[in-house]
C-alpha atoms as a PDB file:
ATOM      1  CA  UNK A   1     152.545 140.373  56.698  1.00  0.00           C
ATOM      2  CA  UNK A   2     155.540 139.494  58.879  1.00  0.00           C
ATOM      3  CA  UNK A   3     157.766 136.335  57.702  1.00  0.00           C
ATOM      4  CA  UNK A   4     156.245 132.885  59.639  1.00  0.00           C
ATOM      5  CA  UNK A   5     157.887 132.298  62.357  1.00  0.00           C
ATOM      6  CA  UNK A   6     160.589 129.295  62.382  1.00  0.00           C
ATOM      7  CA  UNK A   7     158.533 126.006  63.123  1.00  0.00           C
ATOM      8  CA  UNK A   8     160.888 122.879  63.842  1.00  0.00           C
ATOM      9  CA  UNK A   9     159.715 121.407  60.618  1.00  0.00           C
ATOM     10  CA  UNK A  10     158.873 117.267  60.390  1.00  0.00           C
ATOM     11  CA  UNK A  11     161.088 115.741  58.705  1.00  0.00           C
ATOM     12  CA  UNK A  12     160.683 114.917  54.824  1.00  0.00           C
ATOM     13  CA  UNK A  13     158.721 118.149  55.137  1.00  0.00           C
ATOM     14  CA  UNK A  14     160.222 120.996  53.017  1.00  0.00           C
ATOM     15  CA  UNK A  15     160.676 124.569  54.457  1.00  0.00           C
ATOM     16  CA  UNK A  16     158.752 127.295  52.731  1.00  0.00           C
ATOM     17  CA  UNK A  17     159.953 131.312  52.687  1.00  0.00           C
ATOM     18  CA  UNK A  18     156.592 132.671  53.163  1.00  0.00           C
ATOM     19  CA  UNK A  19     152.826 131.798  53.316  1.00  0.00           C
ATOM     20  CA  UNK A  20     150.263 132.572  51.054  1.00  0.00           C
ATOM     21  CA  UNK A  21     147.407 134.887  51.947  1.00  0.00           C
ATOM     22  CA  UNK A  22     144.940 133.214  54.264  1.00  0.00           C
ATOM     23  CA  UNK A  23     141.764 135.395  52.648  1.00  0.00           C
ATOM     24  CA  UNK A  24     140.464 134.543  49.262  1.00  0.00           C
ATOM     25  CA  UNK A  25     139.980 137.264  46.591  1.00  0.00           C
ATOM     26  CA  UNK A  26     136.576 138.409  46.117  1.00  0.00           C
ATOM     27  CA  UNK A  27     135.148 135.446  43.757  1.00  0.00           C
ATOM     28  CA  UNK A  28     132.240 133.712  44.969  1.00  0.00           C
ATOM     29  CA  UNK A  29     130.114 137.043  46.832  1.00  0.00           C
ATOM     30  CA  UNK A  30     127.553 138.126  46.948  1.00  0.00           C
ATOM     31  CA  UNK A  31     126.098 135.331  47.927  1.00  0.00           C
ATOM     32  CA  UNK A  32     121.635 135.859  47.221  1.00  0.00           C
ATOM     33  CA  UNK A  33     118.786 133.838  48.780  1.00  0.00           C
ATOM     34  CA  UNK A  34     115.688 134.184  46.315  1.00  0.00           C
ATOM     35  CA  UNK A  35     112.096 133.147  48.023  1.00  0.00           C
ATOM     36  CA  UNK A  36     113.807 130.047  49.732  1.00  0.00           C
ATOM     37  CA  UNK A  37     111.810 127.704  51.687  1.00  0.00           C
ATOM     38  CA  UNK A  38     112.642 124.871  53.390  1.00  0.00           C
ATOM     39  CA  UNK A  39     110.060 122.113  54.835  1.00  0.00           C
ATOM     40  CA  UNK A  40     110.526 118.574  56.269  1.00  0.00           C
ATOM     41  CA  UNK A  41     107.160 115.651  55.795  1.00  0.00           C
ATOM     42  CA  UNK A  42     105.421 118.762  54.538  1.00  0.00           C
ATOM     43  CA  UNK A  43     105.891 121.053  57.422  1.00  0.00           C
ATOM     44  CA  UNK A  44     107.285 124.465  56.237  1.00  0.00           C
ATOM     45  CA  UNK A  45     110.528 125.193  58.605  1.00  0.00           C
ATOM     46  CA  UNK A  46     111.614 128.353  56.519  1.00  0.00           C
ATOM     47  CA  UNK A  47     109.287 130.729  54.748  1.00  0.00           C
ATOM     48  CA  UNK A  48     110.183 132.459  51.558  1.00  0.00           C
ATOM     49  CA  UNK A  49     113.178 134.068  52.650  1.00  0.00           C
ATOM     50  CA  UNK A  50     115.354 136.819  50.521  1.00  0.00           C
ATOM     51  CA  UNK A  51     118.456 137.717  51.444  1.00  0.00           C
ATOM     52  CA  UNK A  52     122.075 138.512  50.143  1.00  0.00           C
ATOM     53  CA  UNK A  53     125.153 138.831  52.059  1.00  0.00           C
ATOM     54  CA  UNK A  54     127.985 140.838  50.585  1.00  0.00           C
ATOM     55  CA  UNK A  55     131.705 141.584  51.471  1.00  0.00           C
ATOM     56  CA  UNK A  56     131.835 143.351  55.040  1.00  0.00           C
ATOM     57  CA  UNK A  57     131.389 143.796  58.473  1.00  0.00           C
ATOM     58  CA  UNK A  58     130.532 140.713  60.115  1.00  0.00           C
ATOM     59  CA  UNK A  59     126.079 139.514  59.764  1.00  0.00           C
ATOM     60  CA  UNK A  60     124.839 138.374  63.219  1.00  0.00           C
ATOM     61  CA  UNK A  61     121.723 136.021  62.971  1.00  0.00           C
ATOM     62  CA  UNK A  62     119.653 136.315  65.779  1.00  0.00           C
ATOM     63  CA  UNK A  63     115.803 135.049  66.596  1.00  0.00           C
ATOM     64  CA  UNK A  64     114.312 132.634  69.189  1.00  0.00           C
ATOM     65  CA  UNK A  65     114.655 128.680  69.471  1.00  0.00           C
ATOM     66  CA  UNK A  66     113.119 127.449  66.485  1.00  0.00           C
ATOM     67  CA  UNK A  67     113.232 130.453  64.516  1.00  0.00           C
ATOM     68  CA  UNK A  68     115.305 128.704  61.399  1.00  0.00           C
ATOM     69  CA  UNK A  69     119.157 130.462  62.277  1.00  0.00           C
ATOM     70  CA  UNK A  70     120.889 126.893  61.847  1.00  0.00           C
ATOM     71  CA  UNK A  71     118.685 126.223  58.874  1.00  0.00           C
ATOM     72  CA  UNK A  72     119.324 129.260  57.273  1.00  0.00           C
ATOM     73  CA  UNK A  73     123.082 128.876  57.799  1.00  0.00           C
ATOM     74  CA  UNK A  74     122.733 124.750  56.409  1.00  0.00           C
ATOM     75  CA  UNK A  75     120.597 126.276  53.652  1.00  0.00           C
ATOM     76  CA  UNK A  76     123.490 128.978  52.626  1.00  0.00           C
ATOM     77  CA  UNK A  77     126.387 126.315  53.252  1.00  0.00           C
ATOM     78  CA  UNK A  78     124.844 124.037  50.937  1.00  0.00           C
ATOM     79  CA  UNK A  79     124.468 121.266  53.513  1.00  0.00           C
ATOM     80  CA  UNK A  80     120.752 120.491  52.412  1.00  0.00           C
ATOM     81  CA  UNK A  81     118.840 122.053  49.689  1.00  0.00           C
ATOM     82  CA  UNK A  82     116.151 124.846  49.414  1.00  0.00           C
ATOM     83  CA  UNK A  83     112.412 122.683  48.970  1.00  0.00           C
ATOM     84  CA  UNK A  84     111.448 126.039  46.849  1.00  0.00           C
ATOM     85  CA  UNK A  85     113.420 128.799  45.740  1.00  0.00           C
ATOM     86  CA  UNK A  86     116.850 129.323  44.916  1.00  0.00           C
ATOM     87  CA  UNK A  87     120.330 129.959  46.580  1.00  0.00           C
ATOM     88  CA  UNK A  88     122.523 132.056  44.142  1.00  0.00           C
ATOM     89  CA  UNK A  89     126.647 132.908  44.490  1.00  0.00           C
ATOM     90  CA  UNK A  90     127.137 135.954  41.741  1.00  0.00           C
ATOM     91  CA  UNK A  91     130.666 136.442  41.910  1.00  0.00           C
ATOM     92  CA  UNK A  92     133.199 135.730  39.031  1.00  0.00           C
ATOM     93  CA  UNK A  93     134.505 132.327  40.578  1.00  0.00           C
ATOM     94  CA  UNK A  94     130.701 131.363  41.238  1.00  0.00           C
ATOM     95  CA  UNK A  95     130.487 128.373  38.531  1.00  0.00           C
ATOM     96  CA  UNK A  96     133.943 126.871  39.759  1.00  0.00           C
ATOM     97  CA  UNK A  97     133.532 123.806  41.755  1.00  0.00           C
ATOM     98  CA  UNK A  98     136.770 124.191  43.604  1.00  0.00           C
ATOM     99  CA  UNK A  99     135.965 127.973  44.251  1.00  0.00           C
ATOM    100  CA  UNK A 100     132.493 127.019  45.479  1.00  0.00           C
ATOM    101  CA  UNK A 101     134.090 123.778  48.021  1.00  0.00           C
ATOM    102  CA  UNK A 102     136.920 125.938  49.081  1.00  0.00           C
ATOM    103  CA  UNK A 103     135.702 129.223  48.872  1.00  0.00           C
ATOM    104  CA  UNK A 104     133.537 129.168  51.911  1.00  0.00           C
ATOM    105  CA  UNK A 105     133.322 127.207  55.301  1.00  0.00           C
ATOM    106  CA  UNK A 106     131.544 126.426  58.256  1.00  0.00           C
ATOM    107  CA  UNK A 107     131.864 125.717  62.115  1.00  0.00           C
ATOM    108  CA  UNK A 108     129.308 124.810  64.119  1.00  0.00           C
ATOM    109  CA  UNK A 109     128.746 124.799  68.230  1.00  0.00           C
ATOM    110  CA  UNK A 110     130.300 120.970  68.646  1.00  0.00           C
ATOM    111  CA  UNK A 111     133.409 121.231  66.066  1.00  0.00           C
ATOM    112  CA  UNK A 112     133.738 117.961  63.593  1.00  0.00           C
ATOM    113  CA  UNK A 113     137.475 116.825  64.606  1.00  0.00           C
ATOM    114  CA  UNK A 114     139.388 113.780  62.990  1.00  0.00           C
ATOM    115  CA  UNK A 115     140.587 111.253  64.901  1.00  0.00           C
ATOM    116  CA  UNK A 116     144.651 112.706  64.663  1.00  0.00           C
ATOM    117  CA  UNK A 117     146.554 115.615  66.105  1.00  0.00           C
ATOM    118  CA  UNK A 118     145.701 118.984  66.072  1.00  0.00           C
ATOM    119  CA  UNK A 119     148.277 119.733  63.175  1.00  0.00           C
ATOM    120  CA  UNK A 120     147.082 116.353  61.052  1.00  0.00           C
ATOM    121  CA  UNK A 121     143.601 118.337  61.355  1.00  0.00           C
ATOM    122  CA  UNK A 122     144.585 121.736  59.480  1.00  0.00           C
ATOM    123  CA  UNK A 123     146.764 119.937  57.311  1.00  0.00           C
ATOM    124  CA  UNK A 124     143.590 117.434  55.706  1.00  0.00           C
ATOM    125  CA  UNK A 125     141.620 120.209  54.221  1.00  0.00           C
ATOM    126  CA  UNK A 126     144.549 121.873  52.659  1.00  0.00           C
ATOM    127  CA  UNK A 127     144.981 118.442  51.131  1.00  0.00           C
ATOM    128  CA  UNK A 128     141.932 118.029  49.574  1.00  0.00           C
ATOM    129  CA  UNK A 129     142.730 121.685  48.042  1.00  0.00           C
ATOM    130  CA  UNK A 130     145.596 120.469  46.672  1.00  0.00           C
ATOM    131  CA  UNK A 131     148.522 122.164  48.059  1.00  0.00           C
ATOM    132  CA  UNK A 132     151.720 120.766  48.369  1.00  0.00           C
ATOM    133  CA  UNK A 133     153.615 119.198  51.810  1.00  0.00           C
ATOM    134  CA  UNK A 134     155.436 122.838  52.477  1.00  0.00           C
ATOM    135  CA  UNK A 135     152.926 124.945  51.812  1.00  0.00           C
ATOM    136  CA  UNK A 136     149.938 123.021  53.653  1.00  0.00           C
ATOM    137  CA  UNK A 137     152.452 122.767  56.512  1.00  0.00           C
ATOM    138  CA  UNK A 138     153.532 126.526  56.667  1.00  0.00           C
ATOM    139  CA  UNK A 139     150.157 127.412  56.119  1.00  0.00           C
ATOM    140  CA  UNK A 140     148.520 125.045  58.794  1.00  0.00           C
ATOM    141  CA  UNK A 141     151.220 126.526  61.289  1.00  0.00           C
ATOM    142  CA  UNK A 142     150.301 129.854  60.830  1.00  0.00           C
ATOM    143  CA  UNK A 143     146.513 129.431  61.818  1.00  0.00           C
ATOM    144  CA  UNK A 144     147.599 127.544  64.519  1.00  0.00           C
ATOM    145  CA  UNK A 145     149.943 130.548  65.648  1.00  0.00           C
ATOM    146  CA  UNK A 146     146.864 133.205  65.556  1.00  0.00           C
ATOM    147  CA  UNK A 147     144.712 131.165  67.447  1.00  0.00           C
ATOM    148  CA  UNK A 148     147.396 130.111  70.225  1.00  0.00           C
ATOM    149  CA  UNK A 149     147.536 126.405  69.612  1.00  0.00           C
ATOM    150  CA  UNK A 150     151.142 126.099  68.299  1.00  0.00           C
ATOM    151  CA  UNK A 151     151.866 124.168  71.160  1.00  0.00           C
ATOM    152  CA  UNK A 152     149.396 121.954  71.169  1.00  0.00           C
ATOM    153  CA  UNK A 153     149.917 120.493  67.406  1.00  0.00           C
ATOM    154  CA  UNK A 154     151.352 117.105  68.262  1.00  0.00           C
ATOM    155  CA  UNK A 155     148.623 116.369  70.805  1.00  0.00           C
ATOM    156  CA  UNK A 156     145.483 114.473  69.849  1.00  0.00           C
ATOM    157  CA  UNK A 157     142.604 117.028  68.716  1.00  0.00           C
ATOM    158  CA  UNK A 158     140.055 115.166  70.813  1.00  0.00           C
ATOM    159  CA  UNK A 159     141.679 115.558  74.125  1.00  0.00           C
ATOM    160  CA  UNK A 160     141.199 118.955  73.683  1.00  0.00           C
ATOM    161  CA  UNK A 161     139.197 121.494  75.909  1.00  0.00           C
ATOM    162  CA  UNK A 162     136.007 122.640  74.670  1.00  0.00           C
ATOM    163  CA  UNK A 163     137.133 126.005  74.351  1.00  0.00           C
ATOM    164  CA  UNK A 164     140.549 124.836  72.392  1.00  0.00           C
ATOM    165  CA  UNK A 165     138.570 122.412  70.006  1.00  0.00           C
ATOM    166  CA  UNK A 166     136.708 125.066  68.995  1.00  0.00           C
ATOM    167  CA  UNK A 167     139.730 127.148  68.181  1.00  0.00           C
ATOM    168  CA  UNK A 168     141.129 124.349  66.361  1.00  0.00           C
ATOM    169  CA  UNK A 169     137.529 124.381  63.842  1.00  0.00           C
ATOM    170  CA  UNK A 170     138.317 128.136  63.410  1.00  0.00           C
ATOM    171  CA  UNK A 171     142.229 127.379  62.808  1.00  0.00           C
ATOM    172  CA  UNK A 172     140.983 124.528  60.129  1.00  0.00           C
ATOM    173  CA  UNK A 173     138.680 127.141  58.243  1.00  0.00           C
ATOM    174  CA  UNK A 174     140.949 129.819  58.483  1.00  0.00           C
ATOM    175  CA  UNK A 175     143.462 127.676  56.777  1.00  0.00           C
ATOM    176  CA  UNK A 176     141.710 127.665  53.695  1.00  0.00           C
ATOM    177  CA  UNK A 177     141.074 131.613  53.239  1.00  0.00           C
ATOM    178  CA  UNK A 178     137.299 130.833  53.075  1.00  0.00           C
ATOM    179  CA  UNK A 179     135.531 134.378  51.401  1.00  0.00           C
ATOM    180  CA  UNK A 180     132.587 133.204  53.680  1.00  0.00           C
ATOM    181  CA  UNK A 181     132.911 131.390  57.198  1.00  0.00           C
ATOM    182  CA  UNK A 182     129.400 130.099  58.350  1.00  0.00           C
ATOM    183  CA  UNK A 183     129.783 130.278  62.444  1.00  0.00           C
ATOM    184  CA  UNK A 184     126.638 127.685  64.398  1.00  0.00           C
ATOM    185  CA  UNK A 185     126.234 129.105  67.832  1.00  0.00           C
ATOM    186  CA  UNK A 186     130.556 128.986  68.250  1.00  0.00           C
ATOM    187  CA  UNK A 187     130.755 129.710  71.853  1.00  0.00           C
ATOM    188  CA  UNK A 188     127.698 128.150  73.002  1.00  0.00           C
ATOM    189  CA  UNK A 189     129.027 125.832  75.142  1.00  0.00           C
ATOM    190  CA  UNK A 190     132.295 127.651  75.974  1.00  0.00           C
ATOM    191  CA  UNK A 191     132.630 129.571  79.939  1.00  0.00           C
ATOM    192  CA  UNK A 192     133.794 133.325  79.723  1.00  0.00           C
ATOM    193  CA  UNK A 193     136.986 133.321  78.814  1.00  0.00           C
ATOM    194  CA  UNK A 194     136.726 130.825  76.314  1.00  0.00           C
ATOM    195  CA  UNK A 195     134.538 132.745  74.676  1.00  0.00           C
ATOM    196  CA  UNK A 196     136.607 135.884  74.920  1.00  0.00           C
ATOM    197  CA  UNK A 197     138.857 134.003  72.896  1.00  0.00           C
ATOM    198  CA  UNK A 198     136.868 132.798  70.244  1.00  0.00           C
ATOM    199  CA  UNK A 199     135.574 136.290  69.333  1.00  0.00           C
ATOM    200  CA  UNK A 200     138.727 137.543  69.494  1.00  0.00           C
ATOM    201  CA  UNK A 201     139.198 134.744  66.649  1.00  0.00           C
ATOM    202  CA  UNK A 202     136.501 135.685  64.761  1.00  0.00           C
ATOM    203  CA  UNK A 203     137.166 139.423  64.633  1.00  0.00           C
ATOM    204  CA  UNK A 204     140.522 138.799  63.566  1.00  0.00           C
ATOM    205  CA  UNK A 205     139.367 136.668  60.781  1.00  0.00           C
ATOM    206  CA  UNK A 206     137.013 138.911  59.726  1.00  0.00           C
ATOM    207  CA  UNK A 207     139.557 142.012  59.310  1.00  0.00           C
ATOM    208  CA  UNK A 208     141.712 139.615  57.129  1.00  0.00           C
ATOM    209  CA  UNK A 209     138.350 140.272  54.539  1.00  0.00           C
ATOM    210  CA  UNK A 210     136.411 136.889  55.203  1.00  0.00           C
ATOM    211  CA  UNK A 211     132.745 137.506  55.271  1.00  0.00           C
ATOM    212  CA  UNK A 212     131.778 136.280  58.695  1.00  0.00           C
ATOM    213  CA  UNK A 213     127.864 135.282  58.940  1.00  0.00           C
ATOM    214  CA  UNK A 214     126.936 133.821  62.630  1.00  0.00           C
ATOM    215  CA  UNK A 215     124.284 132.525  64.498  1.00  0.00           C
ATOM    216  CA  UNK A 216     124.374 133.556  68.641  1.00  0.00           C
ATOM    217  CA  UNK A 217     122.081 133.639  71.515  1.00  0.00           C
ATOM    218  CA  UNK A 218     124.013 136.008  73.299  1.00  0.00           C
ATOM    219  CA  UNK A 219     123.043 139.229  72.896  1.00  0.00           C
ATOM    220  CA  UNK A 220     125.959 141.061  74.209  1.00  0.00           C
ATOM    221  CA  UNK A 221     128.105 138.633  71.919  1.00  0.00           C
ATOM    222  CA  UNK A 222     125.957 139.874  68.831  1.00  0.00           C
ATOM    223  CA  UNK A 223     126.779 143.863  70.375  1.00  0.00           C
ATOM    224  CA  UNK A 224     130.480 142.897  70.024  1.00  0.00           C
ATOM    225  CA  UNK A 225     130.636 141.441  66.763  1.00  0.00           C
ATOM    226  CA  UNK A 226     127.846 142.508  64.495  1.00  0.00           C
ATOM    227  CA  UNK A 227     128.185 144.967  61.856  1.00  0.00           C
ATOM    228  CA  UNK A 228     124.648 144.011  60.880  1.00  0.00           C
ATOM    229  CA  UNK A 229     121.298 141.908  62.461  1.00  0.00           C
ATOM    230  CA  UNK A 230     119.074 139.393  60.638  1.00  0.00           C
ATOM    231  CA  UNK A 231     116.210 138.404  63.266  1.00  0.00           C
ATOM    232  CA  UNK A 232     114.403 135.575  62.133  1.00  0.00           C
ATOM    233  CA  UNK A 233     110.850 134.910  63.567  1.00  0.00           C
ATOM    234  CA  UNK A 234     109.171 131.726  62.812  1.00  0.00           C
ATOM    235  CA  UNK A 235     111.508 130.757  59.884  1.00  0.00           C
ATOM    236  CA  UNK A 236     110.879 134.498  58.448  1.00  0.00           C
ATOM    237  CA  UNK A 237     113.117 137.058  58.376  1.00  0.00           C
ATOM    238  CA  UNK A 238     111.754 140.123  61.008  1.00  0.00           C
ATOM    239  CA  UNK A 239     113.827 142.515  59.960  1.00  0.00           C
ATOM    240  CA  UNK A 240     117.365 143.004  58.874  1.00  0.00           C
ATOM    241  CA  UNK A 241     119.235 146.198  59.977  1.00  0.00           C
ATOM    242  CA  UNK A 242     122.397 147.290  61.042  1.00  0.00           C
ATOM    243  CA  UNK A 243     123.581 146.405  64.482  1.00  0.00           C
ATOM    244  CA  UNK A 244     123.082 149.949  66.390  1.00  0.00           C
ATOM    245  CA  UNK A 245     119.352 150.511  64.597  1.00  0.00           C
ATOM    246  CA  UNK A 246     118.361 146.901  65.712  1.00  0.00           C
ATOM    247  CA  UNK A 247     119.197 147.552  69.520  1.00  0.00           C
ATOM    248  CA  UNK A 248     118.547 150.540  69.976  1.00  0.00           C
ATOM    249  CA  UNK A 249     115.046 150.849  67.601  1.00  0.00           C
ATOM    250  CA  UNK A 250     114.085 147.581  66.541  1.00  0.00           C
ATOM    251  CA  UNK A 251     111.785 147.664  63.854  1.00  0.00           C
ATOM    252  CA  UNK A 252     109.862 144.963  64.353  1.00  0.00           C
ATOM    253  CA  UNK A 253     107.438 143.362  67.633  1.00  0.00           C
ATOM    254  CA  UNK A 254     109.088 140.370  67.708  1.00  0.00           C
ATOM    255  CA  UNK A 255     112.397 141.973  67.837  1.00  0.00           C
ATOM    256  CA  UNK A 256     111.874 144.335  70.517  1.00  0.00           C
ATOM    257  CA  UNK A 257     109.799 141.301  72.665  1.00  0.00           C
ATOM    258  CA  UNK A 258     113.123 139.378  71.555  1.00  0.00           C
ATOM    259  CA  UNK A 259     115.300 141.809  73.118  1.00  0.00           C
ATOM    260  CA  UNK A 260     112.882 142.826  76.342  1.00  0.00           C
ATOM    261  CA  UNK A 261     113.103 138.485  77.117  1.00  0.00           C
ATOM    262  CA  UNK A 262     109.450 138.099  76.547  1.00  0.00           C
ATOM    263  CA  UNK A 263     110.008 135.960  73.049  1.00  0.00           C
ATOM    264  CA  UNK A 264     111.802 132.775  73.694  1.00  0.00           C
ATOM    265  CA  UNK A 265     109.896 130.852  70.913  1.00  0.00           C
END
């Protein structure tokens, strides 16, 4: 990796020679989903799902509205809880708290921004980890760099444009070298070339060796990006296969209705 470049450093903020790597080492995958159901009053949402997601190209989740992708991507997070079954990380690091809060991350379609600057909202998380003032601030400028923001680091984060707050969420998980990075519909809301630059994000994040699992609507999004397909139907999954198989020979009805536009619920 090249040398960072040569930020104008705040003051009282020491200057650091390098940056550590922005990937963590292989600790907390594979990640395994064992018969997990989720319900709410009683009303089953996700159906006895097993799954496991290992070091790799990046998993596209795709299936109707209501099929369960946010839920399954909650569920995996650890944002609520399996009602039955269990949700399992087997690597080496698994039984580490700090591995396990740091270790993976999550952006969803409207990013979660504090109310400070685009740099004060990179630097937080790599607080709470624990690094000191140089490194947090080398290391914040960095992801700012890849996703084109450096400029924008004094301004307030929620003045933003859509398209740049959600470059900011990636820039924020980045920071942290997450193994996993949990992506909610990330250019949902964005126009064209917003979203051009978001998966240019996301691919560049996932050749740094981040495990990238996302949920899309767009199919030619999921064409771009997927090394594999989960379809859920119904909170179940349809079939998992990898991206060429699924859309060119979907396996499954409700896939191929899914892809022909006949299956919108």
């Amino acid at each position: 990796m090249p040398p960072p470049p040569r930020w104008a450093t705040p003051r009282g903020v020491p200057r650091v020679p390098e940056v550590q790597a922005m990937h963590a080492p292989a600790m907390l995958l594979p990640l395994v989903l064992q018969n997990v159901q989720y319900a709410i009053n009683g009303q089953p949402l996700i159906h006895g799902i097993d799954l496991d997601f290992h070091p790799g190209a990046p998993t596209l989740v795709l299936g109707p509205n209501g099929a369960g992708k946010s839920l399954l991507l909650r569920l995996c997070h650890g944002l609520i809880r399996p009602t039955a079954g269990r949700v399992i990380w087997q690597g080496l690091a698994a039984q580490n708290p700090e591995a396990l809060r740091f270790g993976q991350a999550m952006v969803f379609q409207k990013p979660v921004l504090l109310r400070r600057s685009v740099l004060a909202n990179v630097l937080f998380p790599l607080k709470l980890r624990g690094l000191n003032g140089g490194t947090r601030f080398a290391r914040a400028m960095e992801a700012l760099e890849r996703v084109g923001l450096t400029a924008l680091a004094q301004r307030p984060a929620r003045v933003l444009s859509g398209g740049e707050q959600q470059r900011l969420a990636l820039a924020r998980a980045w920071a942290l070298g997450p193994q996993i990075l949990f992506l909610d519909e990330p250019a949902a809301a964005l126009d064209p070339n917003a979203t051009r630059q978001v998966e240019s994000i996301i691919t560049d994040i996932a050749a740094t060796g981040t495990k990238i699992v996302m949920t899309t609507h767009d199919l030619g999004q999921a064409r771009r990006l997927a090394g594999d397909v989960i379809f859920l139907h119904r909170g179940r999954v349809a079939e998992r296969t990898p991206a060429t198989e699924f859309f060119n020979a979907p396996r499954s009805a409700p896939a191929q209705a899914f892809l022909n536009g006949d299956l919108t619920w």
